[in-house]
Protein backbone atom coordinates (compact mmCIF):
# COMPACT_ATOMS: atom_id res chain seq x y z
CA UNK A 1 0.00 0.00 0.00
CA UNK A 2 1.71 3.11 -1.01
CA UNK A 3 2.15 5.94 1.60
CA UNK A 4 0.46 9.08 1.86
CA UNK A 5 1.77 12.47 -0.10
CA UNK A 6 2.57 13.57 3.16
CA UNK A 7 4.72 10.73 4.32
CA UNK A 8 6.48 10.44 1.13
CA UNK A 9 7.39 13.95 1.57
CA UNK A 10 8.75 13.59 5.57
CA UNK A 11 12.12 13.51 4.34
CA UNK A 12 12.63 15.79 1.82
CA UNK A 13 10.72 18.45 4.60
CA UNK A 14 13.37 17.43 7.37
CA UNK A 15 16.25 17.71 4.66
CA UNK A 16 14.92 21.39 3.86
CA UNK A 17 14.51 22.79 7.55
CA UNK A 18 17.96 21.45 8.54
CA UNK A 19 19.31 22.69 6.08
CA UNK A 20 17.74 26.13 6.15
CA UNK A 21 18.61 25.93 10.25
CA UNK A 22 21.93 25.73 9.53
CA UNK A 23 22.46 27.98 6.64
CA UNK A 24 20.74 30.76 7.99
CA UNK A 25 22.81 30.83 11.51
CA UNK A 26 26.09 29.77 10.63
CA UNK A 27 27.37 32.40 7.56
CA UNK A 28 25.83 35.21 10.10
CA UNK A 29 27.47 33.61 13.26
CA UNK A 30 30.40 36.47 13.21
CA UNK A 31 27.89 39.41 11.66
CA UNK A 32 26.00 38.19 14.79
CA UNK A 33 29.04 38.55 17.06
CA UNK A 34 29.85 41.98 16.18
CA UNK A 35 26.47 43.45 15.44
CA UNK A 36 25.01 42.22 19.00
CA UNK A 37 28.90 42.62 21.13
CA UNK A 38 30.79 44.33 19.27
CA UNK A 39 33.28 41.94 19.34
CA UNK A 40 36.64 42.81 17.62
CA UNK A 41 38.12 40.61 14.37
CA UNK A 42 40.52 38.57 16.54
CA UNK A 43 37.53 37.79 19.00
CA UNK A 44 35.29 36.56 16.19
CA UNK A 45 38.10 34.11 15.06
CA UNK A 46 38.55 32.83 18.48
CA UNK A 47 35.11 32.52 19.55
CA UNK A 48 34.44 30.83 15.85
CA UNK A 49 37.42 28.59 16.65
CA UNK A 50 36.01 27.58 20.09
CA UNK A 51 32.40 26.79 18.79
CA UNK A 52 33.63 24.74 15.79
CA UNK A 53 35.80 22.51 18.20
CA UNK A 54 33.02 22.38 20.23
CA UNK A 55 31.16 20.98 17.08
CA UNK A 56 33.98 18.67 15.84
CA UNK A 57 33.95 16.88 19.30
CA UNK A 58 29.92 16.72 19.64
CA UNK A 59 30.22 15.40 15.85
CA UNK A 60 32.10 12.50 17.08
CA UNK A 61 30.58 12.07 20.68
CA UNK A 62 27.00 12.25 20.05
CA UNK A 63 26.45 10.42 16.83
CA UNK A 64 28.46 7.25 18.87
CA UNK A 65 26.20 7.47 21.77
CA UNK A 66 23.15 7.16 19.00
CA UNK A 67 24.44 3.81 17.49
CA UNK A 68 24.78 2.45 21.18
CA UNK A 69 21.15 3.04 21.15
CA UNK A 70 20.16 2.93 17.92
CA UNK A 71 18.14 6.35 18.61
CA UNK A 72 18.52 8.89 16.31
CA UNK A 73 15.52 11.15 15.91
CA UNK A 74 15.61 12.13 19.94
CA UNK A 75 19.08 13.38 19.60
CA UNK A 76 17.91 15.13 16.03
CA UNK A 77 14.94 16.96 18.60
CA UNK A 78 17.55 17.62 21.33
CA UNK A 79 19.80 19.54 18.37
CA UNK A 80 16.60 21.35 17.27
CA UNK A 81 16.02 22.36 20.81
CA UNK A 82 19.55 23.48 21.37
CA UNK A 83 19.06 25.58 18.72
CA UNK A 84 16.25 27.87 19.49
CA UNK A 85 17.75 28.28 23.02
CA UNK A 86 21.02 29.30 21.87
CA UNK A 87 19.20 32.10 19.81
CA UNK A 88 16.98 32.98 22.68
CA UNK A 89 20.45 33.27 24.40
CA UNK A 90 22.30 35.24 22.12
CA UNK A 91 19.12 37.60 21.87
CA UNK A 92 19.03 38.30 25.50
CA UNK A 93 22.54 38.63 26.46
CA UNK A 94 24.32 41.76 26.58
CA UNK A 95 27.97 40.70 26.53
CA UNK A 96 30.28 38.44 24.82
CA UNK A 97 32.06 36.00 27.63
CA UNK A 98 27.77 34.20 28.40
CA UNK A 99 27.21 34.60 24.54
CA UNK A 100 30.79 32.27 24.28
CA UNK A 101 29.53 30.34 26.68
CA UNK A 102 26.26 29.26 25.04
CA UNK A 103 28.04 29.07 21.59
CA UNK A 104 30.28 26.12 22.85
CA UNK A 105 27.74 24.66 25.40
CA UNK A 106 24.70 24.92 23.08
CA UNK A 107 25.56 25.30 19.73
CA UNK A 108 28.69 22.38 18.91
CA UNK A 109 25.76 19.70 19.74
CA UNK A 110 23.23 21.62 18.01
CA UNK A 111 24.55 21.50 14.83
CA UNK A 112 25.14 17.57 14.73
CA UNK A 113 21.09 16.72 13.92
CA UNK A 114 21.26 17.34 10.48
CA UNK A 115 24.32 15.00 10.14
CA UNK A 116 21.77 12.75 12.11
CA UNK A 117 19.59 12.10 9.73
CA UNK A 118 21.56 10.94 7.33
CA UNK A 119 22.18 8.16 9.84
CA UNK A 120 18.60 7.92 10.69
CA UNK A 121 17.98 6.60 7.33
CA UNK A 122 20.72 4.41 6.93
CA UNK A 123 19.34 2.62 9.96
CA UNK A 124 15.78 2.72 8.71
CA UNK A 125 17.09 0.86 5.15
CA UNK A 126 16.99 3.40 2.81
CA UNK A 127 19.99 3.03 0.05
CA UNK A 128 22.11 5.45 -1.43
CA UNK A 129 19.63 6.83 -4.09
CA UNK A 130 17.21 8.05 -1.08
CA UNK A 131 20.64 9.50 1.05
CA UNK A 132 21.88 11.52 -1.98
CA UNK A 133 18.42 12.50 -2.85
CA UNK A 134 17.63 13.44 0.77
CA UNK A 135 21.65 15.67 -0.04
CA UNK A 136 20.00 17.63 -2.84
CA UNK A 137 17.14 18.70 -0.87
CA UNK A 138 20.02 19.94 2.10
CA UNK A 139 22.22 21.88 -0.64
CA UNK A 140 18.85 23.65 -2.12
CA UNK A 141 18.21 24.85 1.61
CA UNK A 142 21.76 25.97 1.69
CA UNK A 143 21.40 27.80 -1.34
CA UNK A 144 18.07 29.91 -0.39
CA UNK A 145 19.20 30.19 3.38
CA UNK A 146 21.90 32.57 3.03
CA UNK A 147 20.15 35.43 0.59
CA UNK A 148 16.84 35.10 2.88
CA UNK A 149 19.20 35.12 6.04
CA UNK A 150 20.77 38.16 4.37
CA UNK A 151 17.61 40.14 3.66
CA UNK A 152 16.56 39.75 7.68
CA UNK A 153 19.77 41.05 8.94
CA UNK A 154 18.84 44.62 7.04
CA UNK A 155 15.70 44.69 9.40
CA UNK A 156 18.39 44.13 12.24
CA UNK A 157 19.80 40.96 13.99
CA UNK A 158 16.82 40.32 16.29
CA UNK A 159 14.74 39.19 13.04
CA UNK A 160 17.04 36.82 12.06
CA UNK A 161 17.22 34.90 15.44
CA UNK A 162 13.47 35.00 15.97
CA UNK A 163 13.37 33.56 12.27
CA UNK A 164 15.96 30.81 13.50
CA UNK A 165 14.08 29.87 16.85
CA UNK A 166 10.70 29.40 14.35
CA UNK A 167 12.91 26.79 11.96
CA UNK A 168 14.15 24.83 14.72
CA UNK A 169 10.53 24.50 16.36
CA UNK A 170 9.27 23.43 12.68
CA UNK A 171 12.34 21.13 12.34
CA UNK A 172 11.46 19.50 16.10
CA UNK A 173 8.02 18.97 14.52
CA UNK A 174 9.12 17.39 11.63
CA UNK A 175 11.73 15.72 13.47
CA UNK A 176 9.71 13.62 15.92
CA UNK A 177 7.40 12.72 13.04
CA UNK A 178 10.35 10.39 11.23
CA UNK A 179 9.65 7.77 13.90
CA UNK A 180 6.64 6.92 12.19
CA UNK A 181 7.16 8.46 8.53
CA UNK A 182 9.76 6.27 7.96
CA UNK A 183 8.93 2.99 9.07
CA UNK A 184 11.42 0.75 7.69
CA UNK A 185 14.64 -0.04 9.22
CA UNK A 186 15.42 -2.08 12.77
CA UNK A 187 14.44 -0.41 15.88
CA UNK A 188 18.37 -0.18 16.77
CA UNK A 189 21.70 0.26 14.74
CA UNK A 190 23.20 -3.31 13.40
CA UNK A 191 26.36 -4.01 15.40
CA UNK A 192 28.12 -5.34 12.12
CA UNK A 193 31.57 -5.73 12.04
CA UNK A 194 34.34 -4.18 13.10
CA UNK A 195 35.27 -0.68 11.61
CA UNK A 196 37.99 -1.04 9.08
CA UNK A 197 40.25 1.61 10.34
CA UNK A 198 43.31 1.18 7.57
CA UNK A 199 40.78 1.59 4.99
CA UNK A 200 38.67 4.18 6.25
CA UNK A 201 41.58 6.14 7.23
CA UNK A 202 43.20 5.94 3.68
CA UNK A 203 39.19 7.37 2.54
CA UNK A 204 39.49 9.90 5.50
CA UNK A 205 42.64 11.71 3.99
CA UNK A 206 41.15 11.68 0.08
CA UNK A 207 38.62 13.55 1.25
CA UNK A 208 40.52 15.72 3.49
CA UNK A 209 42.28 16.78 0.74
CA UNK A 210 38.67 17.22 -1.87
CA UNK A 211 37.53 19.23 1.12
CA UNK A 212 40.77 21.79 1.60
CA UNK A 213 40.54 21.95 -2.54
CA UNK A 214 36.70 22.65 -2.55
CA UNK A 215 37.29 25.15 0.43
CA UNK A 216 40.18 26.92 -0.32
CA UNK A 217 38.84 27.11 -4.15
CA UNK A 218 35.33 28.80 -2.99
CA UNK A 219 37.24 31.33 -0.50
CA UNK A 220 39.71 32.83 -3.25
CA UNK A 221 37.29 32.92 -6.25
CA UNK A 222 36.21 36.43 -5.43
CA UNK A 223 39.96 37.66 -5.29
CA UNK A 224 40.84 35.55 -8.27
CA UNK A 225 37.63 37.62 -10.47
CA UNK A 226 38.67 40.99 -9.32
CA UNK A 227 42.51 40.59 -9.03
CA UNK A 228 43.67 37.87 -11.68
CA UNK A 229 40.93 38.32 -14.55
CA UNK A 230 39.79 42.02 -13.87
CA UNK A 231 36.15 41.79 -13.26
CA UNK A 232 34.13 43.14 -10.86
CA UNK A 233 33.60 40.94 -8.15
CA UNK A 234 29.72 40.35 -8.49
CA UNK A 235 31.25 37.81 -11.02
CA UNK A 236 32.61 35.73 -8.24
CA UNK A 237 28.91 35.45 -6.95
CA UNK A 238 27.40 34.65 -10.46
CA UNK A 239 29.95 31.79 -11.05
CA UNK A 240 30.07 30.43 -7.30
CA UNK A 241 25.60 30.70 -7.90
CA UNK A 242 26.42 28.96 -11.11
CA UNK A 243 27.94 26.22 -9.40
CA UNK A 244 25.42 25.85 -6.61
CA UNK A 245 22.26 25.69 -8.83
CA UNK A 246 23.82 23.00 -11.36
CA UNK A 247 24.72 20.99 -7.52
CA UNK A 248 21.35 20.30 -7.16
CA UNK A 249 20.59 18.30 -10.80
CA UNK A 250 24.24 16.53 -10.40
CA UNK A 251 23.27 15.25 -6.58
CA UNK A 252 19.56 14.12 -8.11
CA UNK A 253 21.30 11.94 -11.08
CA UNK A 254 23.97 10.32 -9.26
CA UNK A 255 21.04 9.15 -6.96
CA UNK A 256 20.44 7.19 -9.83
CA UNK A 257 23.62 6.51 -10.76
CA UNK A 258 24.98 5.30 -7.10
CA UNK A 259 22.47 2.63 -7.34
CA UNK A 260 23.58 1.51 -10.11
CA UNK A 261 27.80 1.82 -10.32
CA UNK A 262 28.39 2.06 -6.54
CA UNK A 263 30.26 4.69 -4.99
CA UNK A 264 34.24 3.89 -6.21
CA UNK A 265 33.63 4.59 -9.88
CA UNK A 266 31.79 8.06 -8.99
CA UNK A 267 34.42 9.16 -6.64
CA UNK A 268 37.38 8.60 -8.73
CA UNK A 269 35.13 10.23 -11.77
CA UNK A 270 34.65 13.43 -9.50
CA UNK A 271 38.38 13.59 -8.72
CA UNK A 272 38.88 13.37 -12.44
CA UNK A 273 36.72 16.75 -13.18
CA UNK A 274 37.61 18.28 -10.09
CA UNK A 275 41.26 18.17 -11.49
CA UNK A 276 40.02 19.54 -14.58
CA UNK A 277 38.18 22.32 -13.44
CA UNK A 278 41.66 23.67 -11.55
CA UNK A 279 43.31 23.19 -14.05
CA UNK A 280 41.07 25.09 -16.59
CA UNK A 281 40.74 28.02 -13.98
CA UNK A 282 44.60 28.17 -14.20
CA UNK A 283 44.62 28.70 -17.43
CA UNK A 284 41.24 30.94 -17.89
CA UNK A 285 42.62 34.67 -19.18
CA UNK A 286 40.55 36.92 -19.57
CA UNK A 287 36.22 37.53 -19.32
CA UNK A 288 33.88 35.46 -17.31
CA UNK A 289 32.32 32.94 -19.96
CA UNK A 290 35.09 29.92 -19.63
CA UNK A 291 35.10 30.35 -15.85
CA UNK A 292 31.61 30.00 -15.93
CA UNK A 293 31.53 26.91 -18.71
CA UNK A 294 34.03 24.93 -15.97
CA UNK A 295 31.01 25.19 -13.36
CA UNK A 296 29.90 22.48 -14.94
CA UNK A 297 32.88 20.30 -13.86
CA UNK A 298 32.53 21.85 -10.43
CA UNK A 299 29.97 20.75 -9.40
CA UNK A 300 29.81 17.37 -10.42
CA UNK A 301 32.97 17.46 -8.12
CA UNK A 302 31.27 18.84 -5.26
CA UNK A 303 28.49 16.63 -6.02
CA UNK A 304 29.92 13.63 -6.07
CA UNK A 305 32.32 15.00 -2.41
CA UNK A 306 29.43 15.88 -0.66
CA UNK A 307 26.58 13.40 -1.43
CA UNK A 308 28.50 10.27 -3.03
CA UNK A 309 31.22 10.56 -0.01
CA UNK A 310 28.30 10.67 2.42
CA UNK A 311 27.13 7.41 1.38
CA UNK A 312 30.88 6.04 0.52
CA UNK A 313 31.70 6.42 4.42
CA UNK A 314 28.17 4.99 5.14
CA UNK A 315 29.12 1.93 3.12
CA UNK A 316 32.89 1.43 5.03
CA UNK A 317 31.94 2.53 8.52
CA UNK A 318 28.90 0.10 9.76
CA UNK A 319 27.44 2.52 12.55
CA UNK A 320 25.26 4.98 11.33
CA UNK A 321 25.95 7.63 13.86
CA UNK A 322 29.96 7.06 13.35
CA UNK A 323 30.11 7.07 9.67
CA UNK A 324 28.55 10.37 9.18
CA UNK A 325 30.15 11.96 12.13
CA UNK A 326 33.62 10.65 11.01
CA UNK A 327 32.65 12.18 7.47
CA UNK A 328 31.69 15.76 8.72
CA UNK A 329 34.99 16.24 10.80
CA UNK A 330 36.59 15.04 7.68
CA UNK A 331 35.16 17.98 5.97
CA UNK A 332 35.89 20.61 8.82
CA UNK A 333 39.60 19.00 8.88
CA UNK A 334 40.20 19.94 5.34
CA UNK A 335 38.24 22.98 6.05
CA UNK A 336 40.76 24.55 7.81
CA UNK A 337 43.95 23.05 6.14
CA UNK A 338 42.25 25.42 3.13
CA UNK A 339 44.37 28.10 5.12
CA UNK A 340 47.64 26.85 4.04
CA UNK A 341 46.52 25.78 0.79
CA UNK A 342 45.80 29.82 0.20
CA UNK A 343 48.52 30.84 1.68
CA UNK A 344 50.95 28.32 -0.09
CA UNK A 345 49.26 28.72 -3.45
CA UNK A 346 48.76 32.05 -3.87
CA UNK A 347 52.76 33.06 -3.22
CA UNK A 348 53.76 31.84 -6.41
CA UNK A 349 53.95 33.53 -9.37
CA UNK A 350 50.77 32.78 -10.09
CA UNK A 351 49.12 34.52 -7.74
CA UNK A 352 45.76 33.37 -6.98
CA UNK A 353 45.77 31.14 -9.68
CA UNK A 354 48.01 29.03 -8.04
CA UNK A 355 45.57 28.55 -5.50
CA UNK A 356 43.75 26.39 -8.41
CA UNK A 357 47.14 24.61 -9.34
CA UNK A 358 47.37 23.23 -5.82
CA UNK A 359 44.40 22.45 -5.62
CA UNK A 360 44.23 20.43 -8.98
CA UNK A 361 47.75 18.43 -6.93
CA UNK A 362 45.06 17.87 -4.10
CA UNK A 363 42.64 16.38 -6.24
CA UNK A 364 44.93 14.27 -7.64
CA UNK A 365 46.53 13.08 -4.54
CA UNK A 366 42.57 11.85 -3.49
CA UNK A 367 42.15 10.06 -6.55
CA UNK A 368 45.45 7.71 -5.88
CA UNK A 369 44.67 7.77 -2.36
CA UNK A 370 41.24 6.38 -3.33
CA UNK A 371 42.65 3.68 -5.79
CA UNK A 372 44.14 2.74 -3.13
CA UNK A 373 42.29 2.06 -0.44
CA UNK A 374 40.55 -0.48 -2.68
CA UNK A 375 42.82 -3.06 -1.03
CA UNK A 376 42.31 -2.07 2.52
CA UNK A 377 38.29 -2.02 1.89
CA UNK A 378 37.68 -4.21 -0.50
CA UNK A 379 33.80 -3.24 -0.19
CA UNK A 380 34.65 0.05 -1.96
CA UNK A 381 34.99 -2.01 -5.37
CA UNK A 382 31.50 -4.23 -5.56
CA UNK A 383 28.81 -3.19 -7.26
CA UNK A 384 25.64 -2.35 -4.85
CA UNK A 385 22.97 -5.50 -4.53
């Protein structure tokens, strides 16, 4: 018997308000900081770097004490809860040291739900299609939370943390509904086998190095328009746009396409075209239309990173919780080794175009990395059933 509209569209719902809970409070975290506190530049980096350790570690910590219980969607509430009382908190405080305090206290667990439900389907049965289907759905929130988040801010900061505490009480709604809107799956985590540690780690640093490339990339593009090809920079957000709406139509084929290859031929294809789209931005001269044209290759690389690595660490890690907090840390790790990648790249003498060259090496390091690890995981090469 086939399941009502409304059940069949649980998932896609929770996909859109975690992802719009996250995308409209993190980019405005330091606008936040110094609009309500007037916090100075070198307090915004440390009190960024203290709630993003706080999230690495509740990344790790909570998603393991979810497979021990094979309970996801109460942890998913908790983070939803956490939420709206960390903007109640940062609304009614007055000064930075109790705003700090909530930021690491309340907000690193907060943001591990939506990495949660990623594992709450993996332990209800779905397969990869419905993951990187359930992905697309997260990066369209992602790409309509920022601009809206954007347009509250010019009506003042207040707006956009009463608009936050209204997502999270929608997403708690939604949340507690996925116990019975998606009814497959055991009623706790398999305990499988053991975690294959060689392998996974070899996976871990390919995709350390996808995420520094993908990060470090995205950070410089608006000082690679403006300084290396001469345009103004509203370029940078027309080709970055570019690359986010063609995300969403790459993350909804190789739903189909996981299903059908597996994960190891889609991985090594995005390292392929993420290496050719660094290497074409190295050697893009002058006006916007080939920069643009390379999107393309973009973001079937960040496609294939994002959603196709979600469901590769899924398939080598056999706790739900683990597998997708391992993955996001992997992402923050590379995250911030985007720093030296900048730094490194854009001292030659190609300025910020060498940026792109090192990140093409990156790339290309993942891809051999990748190949292998086939021996450690031997998983990584079969076909799915």
């Amino acid at each position: 018997m086939p399941r009502p509209p409304f059940r069949r569209l649980l998932v896609p719902s929770a996909a859109l308000w975690w992802g719009l809970q996250l995308s409209f409070l993190n980019p405005a975290l330091a606008f936040l900081l110094v609009g309500l506190f007037d916090a100075t530049p070198t307090e915004v980096g440390v009190v960024l770097a203290l709630y993003n350790a706080s999230g690495f570690v509740a990344s790790l910590v909570v998603p393991v004490w979810a497979d021990r219980r094979g309970e996801y969607v109460l942890p998913m509430v908790a983070s939803g809860v956490l939420t709206a009382a960390l903007a109640v908190v940062l609304a009614l405080v007055t000064a930075l040291p109790p705003a700090v305090v909530a930021l690491v206290v309340l907000g690193g667990p907060a943001g591990v739900g939506s990495s949660l439900l990623f594992a709450h389907l993996k332990n209800a049965g779905a397969g990869a299609e419905q993951v990187v289907r359930t992905r697309a759905v997260f990066s369209a929130a992602w790409i309509a939370g920022p601009p809206l988040a954007t347009v509250l801010l010019g009506y003042g900061v207040h707006w956009l943390l009463a608009a936050v505490v209204v997502i999270a009480a929608l997403n708690v709604v939604t949340t507690l509904q996925l116990r019975r809107g998606v009814a497959v799956g055991a009623p706790e985590a398999p305990a499988g086998p053991g975690v294959p540690w060689r392998g996974t780690a070899l996976v871990a640093v390919a995709f350390v190095a996808v995420a520094a490339a993908n990060s470090a990339a995205v950070s410089v593009m608006s000082l690679f328009v403006t300084q290396r090809l001469g345009l103004d920079v509203v370029w940078a957000g027309i080709v970055l746009g570019v690359s986010a709406g063609l995300e969403i139509p790459a993350l909804l084929l190789l739903g189909r396409l996981t299903a059908r290859f597996g994960d190891l031929p889609l991985v090594l294809s995005g390292c392929l075209a993420g290496t050719a789209y660094y290497l074409g931005v190295v050697f893009v001269a002058v006006g916007p239309v080939s920069l643009l044209a390379l999107q393309a290759l973009n973001a079937w690389f960040f496609a294939i990173s994002a959603g196709v690595g979600l469901t590769m660490f899924q398939r080598i890690i056999p706790r739900p919780g683990l597998a997708v907090g391992v993955f996001g840390n992997v992402r923050k790790v590379g995250q911030v080794i985007a720093g030296p990648v900048i730094a490194v790249g854009s001292s030659t003498h190609l300025g910020y175009g060498g940026v792109f060259a090192v990140c093409a090496g990156l790339t290309t390091v993942a891809l051999l990395v990748v190949l292998v690890s086939r021996r450690a995981v031997p998983e990584l090469s079969a076909r799915p059933a």
